[in-house]
Protein backbone atom coordinates (compact mmCIF):
# COMPACT_ATOMS: atom_id res chain seq x y z
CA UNK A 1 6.87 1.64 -5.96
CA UNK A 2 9.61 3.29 -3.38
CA UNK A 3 7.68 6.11 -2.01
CA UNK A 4 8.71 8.83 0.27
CA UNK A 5 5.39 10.13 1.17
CA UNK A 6 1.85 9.48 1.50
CA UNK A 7 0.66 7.72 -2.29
CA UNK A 8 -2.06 7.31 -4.12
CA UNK A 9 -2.50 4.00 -5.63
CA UNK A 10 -3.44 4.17 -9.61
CA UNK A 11 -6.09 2.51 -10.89
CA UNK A 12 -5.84 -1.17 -12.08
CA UNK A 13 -7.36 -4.17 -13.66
CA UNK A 14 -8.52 -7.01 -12.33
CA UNK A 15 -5.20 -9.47 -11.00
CA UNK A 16 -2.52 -6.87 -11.20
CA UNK A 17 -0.23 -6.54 -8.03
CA UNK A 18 2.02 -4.06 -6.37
CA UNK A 19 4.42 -3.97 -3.86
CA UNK A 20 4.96 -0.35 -2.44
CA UNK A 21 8.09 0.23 0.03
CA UNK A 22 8.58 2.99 2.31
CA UNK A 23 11.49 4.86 1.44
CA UNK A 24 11.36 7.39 4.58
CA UNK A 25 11.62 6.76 8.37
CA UNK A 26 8.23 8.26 9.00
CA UNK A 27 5.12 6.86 8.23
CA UNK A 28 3.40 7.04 5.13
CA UNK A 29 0.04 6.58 4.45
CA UNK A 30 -1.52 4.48 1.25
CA UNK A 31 -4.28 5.99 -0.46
CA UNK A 32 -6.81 4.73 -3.08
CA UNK A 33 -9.94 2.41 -3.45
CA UNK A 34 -8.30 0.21 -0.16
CA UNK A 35 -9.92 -2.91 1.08
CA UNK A 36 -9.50 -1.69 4.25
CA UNK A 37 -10.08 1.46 6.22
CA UNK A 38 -6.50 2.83 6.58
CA UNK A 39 -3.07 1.40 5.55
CA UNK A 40 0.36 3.09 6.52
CA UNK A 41 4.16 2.12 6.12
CA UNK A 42 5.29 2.49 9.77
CA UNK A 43 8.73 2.99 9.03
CA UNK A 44 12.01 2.62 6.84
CA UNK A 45 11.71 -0.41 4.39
CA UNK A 46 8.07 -1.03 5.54
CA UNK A 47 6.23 -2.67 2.52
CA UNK A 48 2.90 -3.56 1.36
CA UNK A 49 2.08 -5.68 -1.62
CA UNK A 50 -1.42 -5.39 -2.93
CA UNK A 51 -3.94 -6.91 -5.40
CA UNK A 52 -6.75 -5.32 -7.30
CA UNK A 53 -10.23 -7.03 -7.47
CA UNK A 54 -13.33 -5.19 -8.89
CA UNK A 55 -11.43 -1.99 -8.74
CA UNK A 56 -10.31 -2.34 -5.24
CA UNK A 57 -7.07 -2.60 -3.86
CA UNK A 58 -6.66 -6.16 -1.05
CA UNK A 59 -3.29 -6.80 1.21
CA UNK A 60 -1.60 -9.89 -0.22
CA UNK A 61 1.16 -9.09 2.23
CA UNK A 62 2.82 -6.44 4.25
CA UNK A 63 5.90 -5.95 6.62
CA UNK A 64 6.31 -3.36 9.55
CA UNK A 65 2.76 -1.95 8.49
CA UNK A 66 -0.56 -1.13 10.24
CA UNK A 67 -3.56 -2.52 8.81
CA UNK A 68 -6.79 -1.31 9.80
């Protein structure tokens, strides 16, 4: 997904990934059943790629985000 503002992430089966990429030079925030507290694209190009186990959402990877 390019996103320009905070997103919500849909729901997923088991094994599916996505990569989401800040489109904006502010940050945007990721929403959605997260296996962590609180994820947010710092910047322009900033990505996250995520899987979905048990109807939650892990980082697989991420660039120029924070994780928390």
């Amino acid at each position: 997904y390019f996103v320009e503002a905070n997103f919500t992430l849909p729901e997923a089966v088991d094994g599916q990934e996505v990569t989401v990429i800040n489109k904006d030079n502010g940050s945007i925030s990721i929403l959605g059943s997260l296996g962590a507290d609180n994820i947010a694209l710092t910047g322009l190009n900033s990505t996250v790629t995520l899987r979905c186990f048990n109807n939650v959402w892990y980082v697989i990877s991420s660039h120029n985000t924070n994780i928390v």
